[in-house]
C-alpha atoms as a PDB file:
ATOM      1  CA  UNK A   1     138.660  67.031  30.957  1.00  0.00           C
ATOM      2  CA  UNK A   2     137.271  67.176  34.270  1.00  0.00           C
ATOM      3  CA  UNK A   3     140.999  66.195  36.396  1.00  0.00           C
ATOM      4  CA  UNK A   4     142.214  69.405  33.714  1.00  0.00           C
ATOM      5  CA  UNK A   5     139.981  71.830  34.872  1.00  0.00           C
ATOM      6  CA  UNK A   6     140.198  70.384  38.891  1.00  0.00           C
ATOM      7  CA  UNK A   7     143.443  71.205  38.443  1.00  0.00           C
ATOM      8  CA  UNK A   8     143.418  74.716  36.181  1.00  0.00           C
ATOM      9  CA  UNK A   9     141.173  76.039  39.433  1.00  0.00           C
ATOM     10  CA  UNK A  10     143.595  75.049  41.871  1.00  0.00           C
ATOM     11  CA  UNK A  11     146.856  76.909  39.716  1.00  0.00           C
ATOM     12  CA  UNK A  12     144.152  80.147  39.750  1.00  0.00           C
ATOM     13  CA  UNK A  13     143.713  79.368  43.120  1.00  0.00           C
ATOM     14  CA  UNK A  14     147.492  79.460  43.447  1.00  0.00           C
ATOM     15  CA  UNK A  15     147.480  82.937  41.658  1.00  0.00           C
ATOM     16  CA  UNK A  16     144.621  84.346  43.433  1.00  0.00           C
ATOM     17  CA  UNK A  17     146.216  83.712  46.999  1.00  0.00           C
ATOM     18  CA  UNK A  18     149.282  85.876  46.093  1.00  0.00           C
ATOM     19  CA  UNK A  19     148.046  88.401  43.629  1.00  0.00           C
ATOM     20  CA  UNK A  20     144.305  89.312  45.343  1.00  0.00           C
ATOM     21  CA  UNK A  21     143.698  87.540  48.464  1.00  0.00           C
ATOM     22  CA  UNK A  22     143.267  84.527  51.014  1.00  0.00           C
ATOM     23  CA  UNK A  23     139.342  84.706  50.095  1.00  0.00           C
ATOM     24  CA  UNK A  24     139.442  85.164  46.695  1.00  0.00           C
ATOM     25  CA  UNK A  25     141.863  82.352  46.021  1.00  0.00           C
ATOM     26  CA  UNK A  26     140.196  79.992  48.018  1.00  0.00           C
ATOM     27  CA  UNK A  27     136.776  80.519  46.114  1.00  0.00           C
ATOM     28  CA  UNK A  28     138.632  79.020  43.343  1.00  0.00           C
ATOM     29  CA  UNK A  29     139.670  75.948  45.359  1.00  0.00           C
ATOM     30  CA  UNK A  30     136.353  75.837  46.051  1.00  0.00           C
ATOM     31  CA  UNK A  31     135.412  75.417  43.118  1.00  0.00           C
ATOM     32  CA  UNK A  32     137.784  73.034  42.433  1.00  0.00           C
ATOM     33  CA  UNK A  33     136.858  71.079  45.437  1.00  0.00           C
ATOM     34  CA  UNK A  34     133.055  70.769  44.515  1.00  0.00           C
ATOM     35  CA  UNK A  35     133.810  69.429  40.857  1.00  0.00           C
ATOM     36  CA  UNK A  36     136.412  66.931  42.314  1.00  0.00           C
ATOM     37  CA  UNK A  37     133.873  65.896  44.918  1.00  0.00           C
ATOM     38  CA  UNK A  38     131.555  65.450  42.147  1.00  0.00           C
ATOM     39  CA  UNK A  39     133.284  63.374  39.841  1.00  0.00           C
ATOM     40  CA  UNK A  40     134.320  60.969  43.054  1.00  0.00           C
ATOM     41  CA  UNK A  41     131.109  60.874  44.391  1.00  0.00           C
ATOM     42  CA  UNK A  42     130.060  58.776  40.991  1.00  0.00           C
ATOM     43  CA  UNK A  43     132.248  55.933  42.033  1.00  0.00           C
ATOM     44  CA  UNK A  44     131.642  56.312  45.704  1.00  0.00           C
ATOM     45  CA  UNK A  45     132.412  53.039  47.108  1.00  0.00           C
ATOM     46  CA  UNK A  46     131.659  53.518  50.613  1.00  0.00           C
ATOM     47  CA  UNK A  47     128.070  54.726  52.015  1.00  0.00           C
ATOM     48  CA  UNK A  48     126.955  58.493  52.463  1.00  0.00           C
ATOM     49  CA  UNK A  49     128.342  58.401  56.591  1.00  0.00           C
ATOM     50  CA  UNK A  50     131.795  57.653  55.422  1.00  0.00           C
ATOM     51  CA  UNK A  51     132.307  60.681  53.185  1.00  0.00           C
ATOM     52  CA  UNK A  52     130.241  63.370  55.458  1.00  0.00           C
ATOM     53  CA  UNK A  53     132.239  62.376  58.365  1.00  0.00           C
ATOM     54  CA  UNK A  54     135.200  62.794  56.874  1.00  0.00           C
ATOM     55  CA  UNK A  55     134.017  66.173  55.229  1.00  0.00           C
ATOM     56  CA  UNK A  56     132.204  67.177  58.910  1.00  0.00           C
ATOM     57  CA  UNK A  57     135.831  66.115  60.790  1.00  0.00           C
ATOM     58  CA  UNK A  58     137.929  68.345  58.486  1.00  0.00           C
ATOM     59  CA  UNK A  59     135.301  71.485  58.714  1.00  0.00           C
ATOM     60  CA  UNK A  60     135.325  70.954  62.191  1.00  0.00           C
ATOM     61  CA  UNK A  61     139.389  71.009  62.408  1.00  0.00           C
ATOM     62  CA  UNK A  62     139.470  73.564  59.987  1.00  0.00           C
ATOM     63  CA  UNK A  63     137.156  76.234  61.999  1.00  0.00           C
ATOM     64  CA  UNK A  64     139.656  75.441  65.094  1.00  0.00           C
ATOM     65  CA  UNK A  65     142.366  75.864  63.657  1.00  0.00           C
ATOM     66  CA  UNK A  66     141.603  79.146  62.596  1.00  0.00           C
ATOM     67  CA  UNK A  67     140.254  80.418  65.768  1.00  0.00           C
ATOM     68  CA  UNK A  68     136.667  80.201  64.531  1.00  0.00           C
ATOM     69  CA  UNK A  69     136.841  81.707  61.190  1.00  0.00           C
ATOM     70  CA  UNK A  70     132.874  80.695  59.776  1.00  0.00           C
ATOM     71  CA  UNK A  71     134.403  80.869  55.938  1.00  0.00           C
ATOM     72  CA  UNK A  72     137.264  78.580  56.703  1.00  0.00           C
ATOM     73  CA  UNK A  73     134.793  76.305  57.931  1.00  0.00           C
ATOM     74  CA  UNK A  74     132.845  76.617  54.773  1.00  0.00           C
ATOM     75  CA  UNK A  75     136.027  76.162  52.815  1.00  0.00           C
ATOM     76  CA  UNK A  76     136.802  72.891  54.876  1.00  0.00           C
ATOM     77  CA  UNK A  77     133.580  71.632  54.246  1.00  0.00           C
ATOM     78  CA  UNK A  78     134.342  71.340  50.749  1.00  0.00           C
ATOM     79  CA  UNK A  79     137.691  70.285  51.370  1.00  0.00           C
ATOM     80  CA  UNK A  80     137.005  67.479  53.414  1.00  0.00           C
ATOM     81  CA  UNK A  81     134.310  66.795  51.118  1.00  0.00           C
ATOM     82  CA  UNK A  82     136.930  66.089  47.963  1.00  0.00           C
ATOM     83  CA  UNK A  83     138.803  64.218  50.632  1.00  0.00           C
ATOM     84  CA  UNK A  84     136.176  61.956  51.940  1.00  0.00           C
ATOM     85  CA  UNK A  85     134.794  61.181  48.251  1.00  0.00           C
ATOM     86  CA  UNK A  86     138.320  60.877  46.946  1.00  0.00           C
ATOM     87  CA  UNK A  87     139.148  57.574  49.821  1.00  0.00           C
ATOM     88  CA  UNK A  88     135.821  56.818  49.118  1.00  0.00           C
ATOM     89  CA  UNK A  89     136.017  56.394  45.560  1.00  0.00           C
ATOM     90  CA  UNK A  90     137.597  53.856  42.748  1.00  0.00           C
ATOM     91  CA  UNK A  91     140.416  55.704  42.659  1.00  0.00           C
ATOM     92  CA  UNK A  92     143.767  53.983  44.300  1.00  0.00           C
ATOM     93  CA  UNK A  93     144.665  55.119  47.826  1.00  0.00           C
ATOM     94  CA  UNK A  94     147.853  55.349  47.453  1.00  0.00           C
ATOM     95  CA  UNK A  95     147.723  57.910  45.040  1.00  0.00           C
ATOM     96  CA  UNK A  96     144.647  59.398  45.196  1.00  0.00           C
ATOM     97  CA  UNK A  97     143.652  58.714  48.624  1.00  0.00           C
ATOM     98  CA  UNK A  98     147.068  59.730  49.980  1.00  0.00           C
ATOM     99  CA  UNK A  99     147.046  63.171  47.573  1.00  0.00           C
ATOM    100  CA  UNK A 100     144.102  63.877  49.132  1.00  0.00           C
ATOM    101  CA  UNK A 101     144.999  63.753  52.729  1.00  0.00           C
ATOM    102  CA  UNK A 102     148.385  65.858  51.650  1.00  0.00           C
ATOM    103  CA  UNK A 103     145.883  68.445  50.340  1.00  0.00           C
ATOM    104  CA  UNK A 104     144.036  68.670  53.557  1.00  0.00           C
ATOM    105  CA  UNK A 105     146.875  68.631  55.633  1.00  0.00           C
ATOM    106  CA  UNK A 106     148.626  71.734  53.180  1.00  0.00           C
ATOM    107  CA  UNK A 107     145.101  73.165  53.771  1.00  0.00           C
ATOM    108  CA  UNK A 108     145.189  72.577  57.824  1.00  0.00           C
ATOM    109  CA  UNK A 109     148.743  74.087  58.198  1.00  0.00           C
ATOM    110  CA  UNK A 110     147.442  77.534  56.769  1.00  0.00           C
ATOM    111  CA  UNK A 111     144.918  77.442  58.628  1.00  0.00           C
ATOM    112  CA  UNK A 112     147.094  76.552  61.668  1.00  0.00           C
ATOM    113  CA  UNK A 113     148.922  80.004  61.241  1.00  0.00           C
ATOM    114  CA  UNK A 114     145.842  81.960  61.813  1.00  0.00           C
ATOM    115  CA  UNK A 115     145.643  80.659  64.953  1.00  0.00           C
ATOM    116  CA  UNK A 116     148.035  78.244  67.288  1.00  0.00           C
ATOM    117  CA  UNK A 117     150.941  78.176  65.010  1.00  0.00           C
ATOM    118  CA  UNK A 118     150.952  81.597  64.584  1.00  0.00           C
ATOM    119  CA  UNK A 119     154.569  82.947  63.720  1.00  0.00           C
ATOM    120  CA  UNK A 120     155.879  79.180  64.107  1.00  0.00           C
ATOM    121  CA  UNK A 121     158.331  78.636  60.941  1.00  0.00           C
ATOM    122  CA  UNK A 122     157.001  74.639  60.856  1.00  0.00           C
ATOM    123  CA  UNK A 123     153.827  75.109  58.589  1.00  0.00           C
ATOM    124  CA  UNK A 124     155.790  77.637  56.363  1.00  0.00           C
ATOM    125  CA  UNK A 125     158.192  74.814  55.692  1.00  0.00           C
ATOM    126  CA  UNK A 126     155.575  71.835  55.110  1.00  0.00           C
ATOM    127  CA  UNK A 127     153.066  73.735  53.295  1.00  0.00           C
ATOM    128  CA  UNK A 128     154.265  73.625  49.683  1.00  0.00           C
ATOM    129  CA  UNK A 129     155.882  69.645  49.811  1.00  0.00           C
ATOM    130  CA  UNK A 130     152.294  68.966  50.923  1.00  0.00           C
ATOM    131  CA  UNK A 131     150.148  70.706  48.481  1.00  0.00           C
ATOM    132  CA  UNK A 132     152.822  69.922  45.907  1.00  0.00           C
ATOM    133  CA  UNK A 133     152.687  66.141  46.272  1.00  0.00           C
ATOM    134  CA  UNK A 134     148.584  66.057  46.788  1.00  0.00           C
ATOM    135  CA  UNK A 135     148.057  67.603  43.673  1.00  0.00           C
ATOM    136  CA  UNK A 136     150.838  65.295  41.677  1.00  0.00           C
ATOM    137  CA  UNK A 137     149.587  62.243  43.118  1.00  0.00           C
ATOM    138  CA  UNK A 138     145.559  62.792  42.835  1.00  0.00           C
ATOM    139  CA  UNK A 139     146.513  63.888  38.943  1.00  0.00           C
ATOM    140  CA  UNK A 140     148.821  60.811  38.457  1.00  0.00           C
ATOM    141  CA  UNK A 141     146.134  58.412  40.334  1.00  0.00           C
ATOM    142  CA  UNK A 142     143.653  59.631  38.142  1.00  0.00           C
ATOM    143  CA  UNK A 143     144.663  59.685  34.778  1.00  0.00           C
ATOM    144  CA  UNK A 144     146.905  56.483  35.529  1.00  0.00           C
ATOM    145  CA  UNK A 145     143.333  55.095  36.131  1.00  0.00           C
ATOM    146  CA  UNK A 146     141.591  56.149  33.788  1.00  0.00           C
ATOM    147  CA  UNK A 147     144.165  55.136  30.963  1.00  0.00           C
ATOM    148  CA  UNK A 148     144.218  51.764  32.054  1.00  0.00           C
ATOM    149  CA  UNK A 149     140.309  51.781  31.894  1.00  0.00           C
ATOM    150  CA  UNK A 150     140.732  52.913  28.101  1.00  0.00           C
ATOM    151  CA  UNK A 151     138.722  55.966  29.187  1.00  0.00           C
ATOM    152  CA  UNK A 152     141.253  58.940  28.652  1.00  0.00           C
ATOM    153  CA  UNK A 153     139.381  60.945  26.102  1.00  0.00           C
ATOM    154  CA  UNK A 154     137.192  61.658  29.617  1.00  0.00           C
ATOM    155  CA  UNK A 155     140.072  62.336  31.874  1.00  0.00           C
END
């Protein structure tokens, strides 16, 4: 159930962003974030420094890219943090590990119009593919996985 509800907070996050707000819908993605990096921290497969770089480097870019913005830097935090668990983790790279990257690069392009690519059409264009295909592949990754593990009632 856990991949279900990763992904039922990032489709209110979806909702959020376009009915409420920027902030409001990334709370959810938050939230989504922490329980991801929670499951993948179980099968971590690298030590602690690998992760919290990775989580540290995307905060970093994050706060940036959006000319300093202290919550977007939050929000990366727990972005790179699914990120840096997800490569980390049991999970295959080249579904799970490469859907997570997508996400953080969807992620960096909106953050990128706040500040240096500010009224460029580029992000506009590679925003959705991005997010699209991160999501698809860290859902197919997972619950591949996990069905050839004979786990699936957990998925």
């Amino acid at each position: 159930p856990w991949i279900g509800l990763v992904l039922a907070f990032g489709a209110l996050g979806d909702m959020l962003l376009d009915a409420v707000s920027l902030t409001v819908g990334a709370i959810a993605f938050l939230a989504g974030h922490i329980l991801a990096s929670g499951f993948y921290w179980r099968s971590r497969q690298a030590p602690l420094p690998v992760p919290l770089f990775i989580a540290v480097s995307v905060s970093l870019s994050s706060y940036l890219l959006s000319g300093g913005d202290k919550g977007v830097a939050l929000y990366g935090l727990t972005l790179g943090a699914m990120a840096g668990t997800a490569l980390t983790g049991r999970f295959s790279l080249a579904t799970v590990g490469l859907g997570a990257i997508l996400f953080v690069v969807s992620d960096l392009l909106i953050f990128a119009l706040l500040g240096p690519m500010a009224g460029s059409p580029v992000p506009g264009l590679l925003i959705w593919p991005t997010y699209f295909a991160g999501q698809a592949l860290i859902a197919w990754g997972v619950v591949s996985e996990m069905a050839r593990e004979g786990v699936h009632d957990r998925v």
